[in-house]
C-alpha atoms as a PDB file:
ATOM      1  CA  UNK A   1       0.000   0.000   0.000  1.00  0.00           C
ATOM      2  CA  UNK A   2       1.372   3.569  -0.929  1.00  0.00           C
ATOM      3  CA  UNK A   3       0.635   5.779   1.981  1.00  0.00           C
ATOM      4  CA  UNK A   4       2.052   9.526   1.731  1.00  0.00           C
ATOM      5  CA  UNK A   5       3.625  11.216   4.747  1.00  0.00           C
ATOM      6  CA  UNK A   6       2.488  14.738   4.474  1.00  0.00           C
ATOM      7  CA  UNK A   7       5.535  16.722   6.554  1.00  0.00           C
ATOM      8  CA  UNK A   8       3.193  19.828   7.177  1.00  0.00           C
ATOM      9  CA  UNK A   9       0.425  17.370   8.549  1.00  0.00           C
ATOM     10  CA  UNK A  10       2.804  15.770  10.472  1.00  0.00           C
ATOM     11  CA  UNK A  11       4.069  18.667  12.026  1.00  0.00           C
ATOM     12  CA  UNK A  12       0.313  18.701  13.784  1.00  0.00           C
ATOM     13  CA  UNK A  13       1.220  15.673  15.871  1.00  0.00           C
ATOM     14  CA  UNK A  14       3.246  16.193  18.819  1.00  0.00           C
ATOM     15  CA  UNK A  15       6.284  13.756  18.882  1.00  0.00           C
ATOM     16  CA  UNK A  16       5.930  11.258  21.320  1.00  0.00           C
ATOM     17  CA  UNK A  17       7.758  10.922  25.242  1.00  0.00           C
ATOM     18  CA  UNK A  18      10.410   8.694  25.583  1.00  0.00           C
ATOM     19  CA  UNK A  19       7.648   7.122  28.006  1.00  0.00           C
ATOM     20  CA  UNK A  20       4.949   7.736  25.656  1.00  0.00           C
ATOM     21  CA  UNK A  21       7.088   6.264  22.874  1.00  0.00           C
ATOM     22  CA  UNK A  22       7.753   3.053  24.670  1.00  0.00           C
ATOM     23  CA  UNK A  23       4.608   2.458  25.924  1.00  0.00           C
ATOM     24  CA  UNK A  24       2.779   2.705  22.429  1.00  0.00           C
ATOM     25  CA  UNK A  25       5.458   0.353  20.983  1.00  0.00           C
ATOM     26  CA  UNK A  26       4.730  -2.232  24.270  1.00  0.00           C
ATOM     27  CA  UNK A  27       0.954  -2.212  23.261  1.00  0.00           C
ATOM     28  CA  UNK A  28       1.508  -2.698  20.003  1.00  0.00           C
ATOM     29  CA  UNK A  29       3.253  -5.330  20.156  1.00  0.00           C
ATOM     30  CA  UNK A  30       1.523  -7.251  22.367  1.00  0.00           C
ATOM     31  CA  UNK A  31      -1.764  -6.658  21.049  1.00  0.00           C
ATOM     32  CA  UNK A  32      -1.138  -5.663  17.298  1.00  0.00           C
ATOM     33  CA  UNK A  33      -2.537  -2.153  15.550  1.00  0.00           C
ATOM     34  CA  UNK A  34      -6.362  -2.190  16.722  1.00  0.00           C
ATOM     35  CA  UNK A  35      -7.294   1.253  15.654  1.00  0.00           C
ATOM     36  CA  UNK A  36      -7.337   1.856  11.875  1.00  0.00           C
ATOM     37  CA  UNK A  37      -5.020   4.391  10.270  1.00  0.00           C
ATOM     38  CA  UNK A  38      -7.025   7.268   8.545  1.00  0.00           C
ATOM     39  CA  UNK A  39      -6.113   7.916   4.958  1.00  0.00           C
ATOM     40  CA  UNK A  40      -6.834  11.321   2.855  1.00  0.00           C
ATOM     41  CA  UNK A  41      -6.532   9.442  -0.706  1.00  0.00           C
ATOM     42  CA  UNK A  42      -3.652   7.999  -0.261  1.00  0.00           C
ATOM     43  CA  UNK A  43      -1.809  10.716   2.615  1.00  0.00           C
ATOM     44  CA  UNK A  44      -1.633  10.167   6.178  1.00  0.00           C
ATOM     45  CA  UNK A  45      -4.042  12.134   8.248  1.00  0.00           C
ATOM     46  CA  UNK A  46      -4.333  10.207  11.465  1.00  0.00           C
ATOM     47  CA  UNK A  47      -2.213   7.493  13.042  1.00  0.00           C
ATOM     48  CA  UNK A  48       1.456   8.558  12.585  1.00  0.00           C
ATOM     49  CA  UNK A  49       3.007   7.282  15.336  1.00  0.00           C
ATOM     50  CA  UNK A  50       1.562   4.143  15.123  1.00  0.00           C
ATOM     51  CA  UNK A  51       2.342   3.631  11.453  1.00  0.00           C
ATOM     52  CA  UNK A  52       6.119   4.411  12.185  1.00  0.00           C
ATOM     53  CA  UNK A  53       6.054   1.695  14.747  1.00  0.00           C
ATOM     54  CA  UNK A  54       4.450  -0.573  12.650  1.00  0.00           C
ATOM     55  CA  UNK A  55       6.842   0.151  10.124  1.00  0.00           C
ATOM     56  CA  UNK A  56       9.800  -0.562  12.388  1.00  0.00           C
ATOM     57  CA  UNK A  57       8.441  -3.883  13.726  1.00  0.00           C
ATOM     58  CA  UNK A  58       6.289  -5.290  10.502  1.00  0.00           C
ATOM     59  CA  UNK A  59       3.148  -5.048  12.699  1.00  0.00           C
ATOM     60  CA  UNK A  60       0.165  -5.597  10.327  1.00  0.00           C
ATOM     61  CA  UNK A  61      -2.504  -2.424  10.425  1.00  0.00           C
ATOM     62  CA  UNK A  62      -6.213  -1.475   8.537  1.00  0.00           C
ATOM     63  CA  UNK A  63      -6.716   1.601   7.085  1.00  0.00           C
ATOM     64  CA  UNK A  64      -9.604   3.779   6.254  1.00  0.00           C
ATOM     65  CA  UNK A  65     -10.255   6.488   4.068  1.00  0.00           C
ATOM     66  CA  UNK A  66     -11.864   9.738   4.624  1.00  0.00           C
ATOM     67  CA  UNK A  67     -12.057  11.379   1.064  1.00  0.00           C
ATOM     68  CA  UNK A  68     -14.630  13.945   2.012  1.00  0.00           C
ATOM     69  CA  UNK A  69     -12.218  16.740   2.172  1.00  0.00           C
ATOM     70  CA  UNK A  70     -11.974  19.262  -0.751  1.00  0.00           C
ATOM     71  CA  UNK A  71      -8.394  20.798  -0.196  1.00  0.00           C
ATOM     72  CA  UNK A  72      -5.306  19.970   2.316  1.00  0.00           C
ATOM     73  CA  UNK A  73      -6.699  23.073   4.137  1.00  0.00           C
ATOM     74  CA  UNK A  74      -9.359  21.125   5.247  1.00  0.00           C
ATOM     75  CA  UNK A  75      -8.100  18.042   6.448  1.00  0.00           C
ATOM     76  CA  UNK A  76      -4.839  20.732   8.089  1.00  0.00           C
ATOM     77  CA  UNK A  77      -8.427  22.207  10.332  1.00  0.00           C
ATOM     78  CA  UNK A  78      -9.580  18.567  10.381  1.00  0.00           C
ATOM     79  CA  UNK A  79      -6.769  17.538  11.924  1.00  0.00           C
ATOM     80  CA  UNK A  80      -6.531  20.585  14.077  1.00  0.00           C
ATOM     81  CA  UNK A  81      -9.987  20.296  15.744  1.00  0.00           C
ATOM     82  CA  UNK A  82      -8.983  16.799  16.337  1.00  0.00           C
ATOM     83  CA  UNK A  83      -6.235  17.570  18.204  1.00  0.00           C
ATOM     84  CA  UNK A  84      -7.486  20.846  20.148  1.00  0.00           C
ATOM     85  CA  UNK A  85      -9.831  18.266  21.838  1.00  0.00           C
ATOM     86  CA  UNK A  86      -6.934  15.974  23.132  1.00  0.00           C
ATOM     87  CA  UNK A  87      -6.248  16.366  27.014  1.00  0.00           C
ATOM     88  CA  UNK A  88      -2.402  15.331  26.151  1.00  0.00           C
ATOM     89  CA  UNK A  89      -1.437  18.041  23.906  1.00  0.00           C
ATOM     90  CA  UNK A  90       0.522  20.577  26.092  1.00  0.00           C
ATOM     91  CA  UNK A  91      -1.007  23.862  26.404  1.00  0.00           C
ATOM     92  CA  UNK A  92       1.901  25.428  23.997  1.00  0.00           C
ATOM     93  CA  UNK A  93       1.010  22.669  21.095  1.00  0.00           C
ATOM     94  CA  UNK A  94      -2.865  23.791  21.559  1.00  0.00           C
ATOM     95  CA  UNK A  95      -2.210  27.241  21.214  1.00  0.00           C
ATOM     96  CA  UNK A  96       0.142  26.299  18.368  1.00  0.00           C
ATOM     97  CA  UNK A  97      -2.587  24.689  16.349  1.00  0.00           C
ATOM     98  CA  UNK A  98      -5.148  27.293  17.691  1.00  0.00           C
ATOM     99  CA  UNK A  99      -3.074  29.925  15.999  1.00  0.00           C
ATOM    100  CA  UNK A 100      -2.815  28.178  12.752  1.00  0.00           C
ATOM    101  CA  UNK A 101      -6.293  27.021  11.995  1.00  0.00           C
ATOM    102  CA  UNK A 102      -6.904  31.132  13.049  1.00  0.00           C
ATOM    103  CA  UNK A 103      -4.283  31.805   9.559  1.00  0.00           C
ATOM    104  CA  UNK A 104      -5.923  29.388   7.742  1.00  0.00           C
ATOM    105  CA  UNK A 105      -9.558  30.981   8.063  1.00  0.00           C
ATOM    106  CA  UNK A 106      -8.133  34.137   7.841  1.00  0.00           C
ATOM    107  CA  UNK A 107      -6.852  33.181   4.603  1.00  0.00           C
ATOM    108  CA  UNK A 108     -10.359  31.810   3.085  1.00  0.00           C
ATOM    109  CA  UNK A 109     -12.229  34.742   4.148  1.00  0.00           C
ATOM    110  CA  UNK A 110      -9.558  36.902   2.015  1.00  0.00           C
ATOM    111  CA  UNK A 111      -9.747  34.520  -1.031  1.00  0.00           C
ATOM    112  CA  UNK A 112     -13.388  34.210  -1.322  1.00  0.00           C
ATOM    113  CA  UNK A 113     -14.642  35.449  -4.331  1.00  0.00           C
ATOM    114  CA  UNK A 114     -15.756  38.915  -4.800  1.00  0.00           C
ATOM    115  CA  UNK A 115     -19.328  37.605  -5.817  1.00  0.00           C
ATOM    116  CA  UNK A 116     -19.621  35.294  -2.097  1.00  0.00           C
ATOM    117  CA  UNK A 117     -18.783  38.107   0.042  1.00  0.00           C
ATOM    118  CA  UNK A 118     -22.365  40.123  -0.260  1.00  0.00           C
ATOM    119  CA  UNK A 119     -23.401  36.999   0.553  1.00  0.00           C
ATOM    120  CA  UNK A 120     -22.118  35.306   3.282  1.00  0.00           C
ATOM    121  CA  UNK A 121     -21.808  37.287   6.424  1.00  0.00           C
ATOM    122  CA  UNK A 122     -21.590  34.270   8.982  1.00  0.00           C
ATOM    123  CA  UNK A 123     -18.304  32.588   9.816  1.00  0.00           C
ATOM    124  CA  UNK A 124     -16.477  30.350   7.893  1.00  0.00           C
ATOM    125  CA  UNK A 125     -17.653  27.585   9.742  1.00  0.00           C
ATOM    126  CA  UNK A 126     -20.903  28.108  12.006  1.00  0.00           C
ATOM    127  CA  UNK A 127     -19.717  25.425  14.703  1.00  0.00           C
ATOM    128  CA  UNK A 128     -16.533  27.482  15.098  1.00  0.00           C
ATOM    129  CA  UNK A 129     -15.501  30.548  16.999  1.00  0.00           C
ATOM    130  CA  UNK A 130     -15.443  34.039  14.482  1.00  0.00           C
ATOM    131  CA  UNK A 131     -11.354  33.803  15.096  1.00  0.00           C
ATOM    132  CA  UNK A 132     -11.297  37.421  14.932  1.00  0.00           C
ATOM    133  CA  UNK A 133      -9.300  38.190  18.050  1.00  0.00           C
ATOM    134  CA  UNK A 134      -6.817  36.679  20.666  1.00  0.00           C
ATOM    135  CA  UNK A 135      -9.398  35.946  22.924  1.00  0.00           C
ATOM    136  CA  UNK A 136     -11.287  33.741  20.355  1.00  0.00           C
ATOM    137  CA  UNK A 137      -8.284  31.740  20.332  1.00  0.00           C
ATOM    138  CA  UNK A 138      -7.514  31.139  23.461  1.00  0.00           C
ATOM    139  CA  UNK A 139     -10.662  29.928  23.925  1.00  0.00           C
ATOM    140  CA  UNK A 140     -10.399  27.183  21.442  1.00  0.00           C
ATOM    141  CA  UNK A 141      -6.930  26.973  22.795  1.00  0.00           C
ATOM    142  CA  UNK A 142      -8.314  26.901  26.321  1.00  0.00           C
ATOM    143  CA  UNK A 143      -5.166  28.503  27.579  1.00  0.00           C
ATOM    144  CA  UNK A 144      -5.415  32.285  28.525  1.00  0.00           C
ATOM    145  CA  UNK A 145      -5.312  35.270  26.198  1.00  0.00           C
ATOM    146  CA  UNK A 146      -1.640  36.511  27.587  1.00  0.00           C
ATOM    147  CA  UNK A 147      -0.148  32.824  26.993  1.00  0.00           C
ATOM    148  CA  UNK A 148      -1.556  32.676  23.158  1.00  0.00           C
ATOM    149  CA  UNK A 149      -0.265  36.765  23.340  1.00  0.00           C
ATOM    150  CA  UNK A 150       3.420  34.679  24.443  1.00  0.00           C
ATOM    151  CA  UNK A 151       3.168  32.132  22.223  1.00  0.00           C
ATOM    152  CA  UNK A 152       2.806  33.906  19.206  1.00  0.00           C
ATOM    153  CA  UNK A 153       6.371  35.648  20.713  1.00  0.00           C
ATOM    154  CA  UNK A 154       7.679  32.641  20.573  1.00  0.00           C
ATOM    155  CA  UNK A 155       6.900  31.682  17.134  1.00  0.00           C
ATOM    156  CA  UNK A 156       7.950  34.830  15.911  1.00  0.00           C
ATOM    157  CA  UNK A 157      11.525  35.378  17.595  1.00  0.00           C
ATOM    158  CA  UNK A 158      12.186  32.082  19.018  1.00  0.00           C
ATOM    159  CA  UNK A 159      14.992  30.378  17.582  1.00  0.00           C
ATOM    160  CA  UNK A 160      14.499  26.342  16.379  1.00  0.00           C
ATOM    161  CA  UNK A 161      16.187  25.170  19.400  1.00  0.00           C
ATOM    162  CA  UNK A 162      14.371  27.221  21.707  1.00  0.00           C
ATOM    163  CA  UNK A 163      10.914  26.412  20.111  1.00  0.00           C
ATOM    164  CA  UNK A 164      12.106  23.206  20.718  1.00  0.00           C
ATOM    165  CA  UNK A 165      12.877  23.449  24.665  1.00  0.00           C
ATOM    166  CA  UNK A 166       9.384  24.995  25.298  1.00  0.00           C
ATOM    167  CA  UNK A 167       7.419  22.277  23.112  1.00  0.00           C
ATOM    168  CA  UNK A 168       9.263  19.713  25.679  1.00  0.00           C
ATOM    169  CA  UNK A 169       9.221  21.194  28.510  1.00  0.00           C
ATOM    170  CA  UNK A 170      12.421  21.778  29.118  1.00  0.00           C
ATOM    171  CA  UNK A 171      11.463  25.740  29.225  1.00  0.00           C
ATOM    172  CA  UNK A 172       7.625  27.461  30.424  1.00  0.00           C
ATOM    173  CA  UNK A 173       6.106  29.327  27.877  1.00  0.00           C
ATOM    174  CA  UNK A 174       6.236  32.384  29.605  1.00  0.00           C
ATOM    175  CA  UNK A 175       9.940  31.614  30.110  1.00  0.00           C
ATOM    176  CA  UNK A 176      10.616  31.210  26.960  1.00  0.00           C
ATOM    177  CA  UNK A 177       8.554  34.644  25.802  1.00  0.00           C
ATOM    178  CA  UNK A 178      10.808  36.415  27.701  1.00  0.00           C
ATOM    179  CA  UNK A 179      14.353  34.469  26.610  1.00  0.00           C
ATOM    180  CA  UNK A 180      12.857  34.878  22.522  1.00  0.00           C
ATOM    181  CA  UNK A 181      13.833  38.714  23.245  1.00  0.00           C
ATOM    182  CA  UNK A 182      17.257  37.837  23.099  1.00  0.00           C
ATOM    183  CA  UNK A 183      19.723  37.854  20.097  1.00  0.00           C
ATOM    184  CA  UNK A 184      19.817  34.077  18.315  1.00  0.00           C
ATOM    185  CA  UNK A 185      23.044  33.459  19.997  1.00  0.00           C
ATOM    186  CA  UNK A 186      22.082  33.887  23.308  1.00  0.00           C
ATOM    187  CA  UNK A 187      18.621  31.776  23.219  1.00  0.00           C
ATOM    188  CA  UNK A 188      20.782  29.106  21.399  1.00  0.00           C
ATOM    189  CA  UNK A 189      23.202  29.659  24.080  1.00  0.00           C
ATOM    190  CA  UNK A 190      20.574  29.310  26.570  1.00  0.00           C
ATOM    191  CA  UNK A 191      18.887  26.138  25.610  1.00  0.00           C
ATOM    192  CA  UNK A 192      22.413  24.745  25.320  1.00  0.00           C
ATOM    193  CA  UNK A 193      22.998  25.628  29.143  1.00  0.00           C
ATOM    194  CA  UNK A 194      19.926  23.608  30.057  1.00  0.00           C
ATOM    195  CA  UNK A 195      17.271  24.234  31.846  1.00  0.00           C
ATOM    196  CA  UNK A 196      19.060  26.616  34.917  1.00  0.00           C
ATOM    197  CA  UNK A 197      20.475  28.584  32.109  1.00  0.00           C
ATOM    198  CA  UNK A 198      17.471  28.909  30.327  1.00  0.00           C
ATOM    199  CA  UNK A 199      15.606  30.137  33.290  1.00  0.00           C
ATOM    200  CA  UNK A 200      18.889  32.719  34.477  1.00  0.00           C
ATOM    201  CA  UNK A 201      18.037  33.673  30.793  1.00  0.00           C
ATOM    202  CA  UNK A 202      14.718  34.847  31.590  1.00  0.00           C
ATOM    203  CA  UNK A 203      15.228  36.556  34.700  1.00  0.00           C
ATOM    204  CA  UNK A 204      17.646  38.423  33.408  1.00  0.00           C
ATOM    205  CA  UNK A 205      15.225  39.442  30.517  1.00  0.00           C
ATOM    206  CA  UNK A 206      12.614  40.295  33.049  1.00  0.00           C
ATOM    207  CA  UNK A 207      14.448  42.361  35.180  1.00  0.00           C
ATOM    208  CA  UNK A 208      16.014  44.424  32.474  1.00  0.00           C
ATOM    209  CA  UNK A 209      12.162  45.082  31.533  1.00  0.00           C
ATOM    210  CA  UNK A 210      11.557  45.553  35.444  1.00  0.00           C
ATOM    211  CA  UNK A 211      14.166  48.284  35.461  1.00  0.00           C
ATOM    212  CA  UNK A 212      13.856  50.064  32.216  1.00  0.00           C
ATOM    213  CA  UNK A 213      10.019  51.045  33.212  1.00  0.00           C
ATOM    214  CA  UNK A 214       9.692  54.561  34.397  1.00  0.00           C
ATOM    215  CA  UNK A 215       8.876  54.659  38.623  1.00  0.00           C
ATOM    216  CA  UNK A 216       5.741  55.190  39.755  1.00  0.00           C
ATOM    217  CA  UNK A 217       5.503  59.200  41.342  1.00  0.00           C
ATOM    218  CA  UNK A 218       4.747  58.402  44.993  1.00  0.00           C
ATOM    219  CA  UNK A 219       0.563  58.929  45.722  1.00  0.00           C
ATOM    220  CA  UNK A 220       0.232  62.155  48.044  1.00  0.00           C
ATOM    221  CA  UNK A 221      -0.653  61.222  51.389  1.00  0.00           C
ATOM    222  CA  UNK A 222      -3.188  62.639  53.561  1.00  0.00           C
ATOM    223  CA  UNK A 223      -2.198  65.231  56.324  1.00  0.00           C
ATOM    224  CA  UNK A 224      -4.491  63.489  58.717  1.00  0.00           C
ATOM    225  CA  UNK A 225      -3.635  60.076  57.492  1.00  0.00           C
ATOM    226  CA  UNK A 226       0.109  60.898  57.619  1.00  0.00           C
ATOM    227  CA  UNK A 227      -0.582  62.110  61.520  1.00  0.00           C
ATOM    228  CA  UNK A 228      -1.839  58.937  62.570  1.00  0.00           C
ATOM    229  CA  UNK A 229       0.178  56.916  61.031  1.00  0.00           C
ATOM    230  CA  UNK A 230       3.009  58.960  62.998  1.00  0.00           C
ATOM    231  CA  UNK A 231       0.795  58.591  66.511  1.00  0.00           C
ATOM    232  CA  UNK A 232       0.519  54.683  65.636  1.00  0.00           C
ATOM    233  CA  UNK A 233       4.297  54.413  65.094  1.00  0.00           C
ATOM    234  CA  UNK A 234       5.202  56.510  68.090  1.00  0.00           C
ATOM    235  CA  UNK A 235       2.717  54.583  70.427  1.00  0.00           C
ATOM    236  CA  UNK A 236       4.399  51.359  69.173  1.00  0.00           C
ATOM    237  CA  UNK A 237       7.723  52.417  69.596  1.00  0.00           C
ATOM    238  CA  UNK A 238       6.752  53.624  73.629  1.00  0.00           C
ATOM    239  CA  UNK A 239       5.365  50.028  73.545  1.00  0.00           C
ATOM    240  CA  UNK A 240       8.417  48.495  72.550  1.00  0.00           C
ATOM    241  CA  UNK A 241      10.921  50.700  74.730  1.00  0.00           C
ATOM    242  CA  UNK A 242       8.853  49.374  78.155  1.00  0.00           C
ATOM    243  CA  UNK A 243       9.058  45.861  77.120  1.00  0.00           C
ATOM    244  CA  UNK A 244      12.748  46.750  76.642  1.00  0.00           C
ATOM    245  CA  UNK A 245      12.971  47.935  79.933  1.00  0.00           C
ATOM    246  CA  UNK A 246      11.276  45.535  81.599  1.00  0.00           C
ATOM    247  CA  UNK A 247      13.056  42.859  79.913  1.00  0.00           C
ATOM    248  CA  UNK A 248      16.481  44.864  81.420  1.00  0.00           C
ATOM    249  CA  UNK A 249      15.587  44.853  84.548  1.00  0.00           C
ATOM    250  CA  UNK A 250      14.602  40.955  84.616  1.00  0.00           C
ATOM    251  CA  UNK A 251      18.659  40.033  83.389  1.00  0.00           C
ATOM    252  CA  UNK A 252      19.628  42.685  85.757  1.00  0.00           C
ATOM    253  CA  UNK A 253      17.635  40.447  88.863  1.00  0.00           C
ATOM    254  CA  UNK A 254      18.977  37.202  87.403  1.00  0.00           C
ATOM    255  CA  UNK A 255      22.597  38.523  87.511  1.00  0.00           C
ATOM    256  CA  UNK A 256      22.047  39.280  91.312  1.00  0.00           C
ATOM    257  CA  UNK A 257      20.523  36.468  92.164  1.00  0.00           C
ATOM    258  CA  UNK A 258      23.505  34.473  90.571  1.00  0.00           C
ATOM    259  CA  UNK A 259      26.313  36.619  92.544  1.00  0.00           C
ATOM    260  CA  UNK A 260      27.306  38.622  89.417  1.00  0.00           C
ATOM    261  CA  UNK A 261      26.228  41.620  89.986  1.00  0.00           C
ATOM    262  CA  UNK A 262      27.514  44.946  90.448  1.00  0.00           C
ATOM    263  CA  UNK A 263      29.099  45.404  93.844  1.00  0.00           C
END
């Protein structure tokens, strides 16, 4: 059989633990391929880990085809949706796949013709969110506008081998947001160091932020606020001088009582 391995698709599909990895290739071979492999004509749209271990061990498998799709850009949203509903893809991964199904219908709205847009003012896709804002994906993301906000940092300025680090989670995303400010030498740097360096990377970045804002002016205070604040601290400070005292006079007892004191 001639299946296609579409590198874009697979790009969808987080790679596999060490511990995930073994554990899939355990089950397999004890109890064969039971789930089918989904086919696209003849491309790969679901099943990719499992084919490569069947591959590698000669482990028999079914496939089934889903030829409903018109372009690639619908089984790339297919596949998207499928994996948005996972509970194991990480939270960077969902707002990874969040962000590109939000390019992709950004790009069929543009390239509709001029004669559909009078007439179509609903979304692309009625079971969908519009996609028009950050917020709309992070909801389908179900991570938090400011991480999708970091993310797309990271996939802008983030160098391969940081991407990398964050997608295993060898860095946080909001760790790595801050260490994609840095020149491509130092994040490569960084990631190289391992994970203490990566993180001395970001604190660095964040206090350099921390210290370049401008100070707040201090508030004014209120003249009768300000006085009894002053009362409150003198009153404790009277408080503190007796117990002080007292305290003195206790060690000064003890020492007599022992034969050390004063003659």
């Amino acid at each position: 059989m001639n299946i296609t391995i579409n590198d874009e698709l697979r790009s969808f599909v987080d790679p596999l633990s060490p511990i995930e990895q073994a554990a899939l290739e355990r089950s397999l071979l004890a109890e064969g391929c039971r789930d089918a492999l989904v086919l696209w004509r003849d491309t790969l749209i679901d099943g990719h880990n499992r084919y490569d271990l069947c591959q590698k061990h000669g482990i028999p498998f079914r496939t089934v085809h889903n030829n409903n799709f018109e372009s690639i850009e619908d089984v790339m949203l297919w596949m998207i949706d499928n994996h948005l509903a996972r509970r194991s893809v990480s939270d960077f991964q969902r707002g990874v796949l969040a962000l590109k199904k939000k390019e992709i219908v950004s790009a069929r709205v543009v390239e509709r013709p001029a004669e559909e847009e009078g007439e179509t003012d609903a979304p692309l896709d009625p079971a969908s969110p519009p996609w028009n804002t950050r917020e709309d994906v992070a909801r389908a993301a179900r991570v938090s506008s400011n991480t999708i906000s970091q993310i797309e940092r990271i996939q802008k300025a983030a160098t391969p081998e940081l991407r990398e680090a964050v997608r295993a989670g060898t860095i946080s995303i909001n760790a790595a947001a801050n260490v994609a400010q840095l020149p491509e030498s130092a994040q490569i740097a960084a990631v190289a160091g391992g994970r203490k360096e990566l993180q001395q990377a970001a604190r660095q970045v964040r206090e350099q932020k921390s210290a370049a804002r401008p100070r707040k002016e201090k508030e004014p205070v209120d003249p009768a606020d300000e006085l009894a604040m002053l009362r409150s601290e003198r009153a404790a400070l009277k408080d503190r001088l007796a117990t002080l005292l007292t305290e003195n006079e206790r060690l000064k007892q003890r020492l007599v009582n022992a034969g050390l004191g004063e003659d």
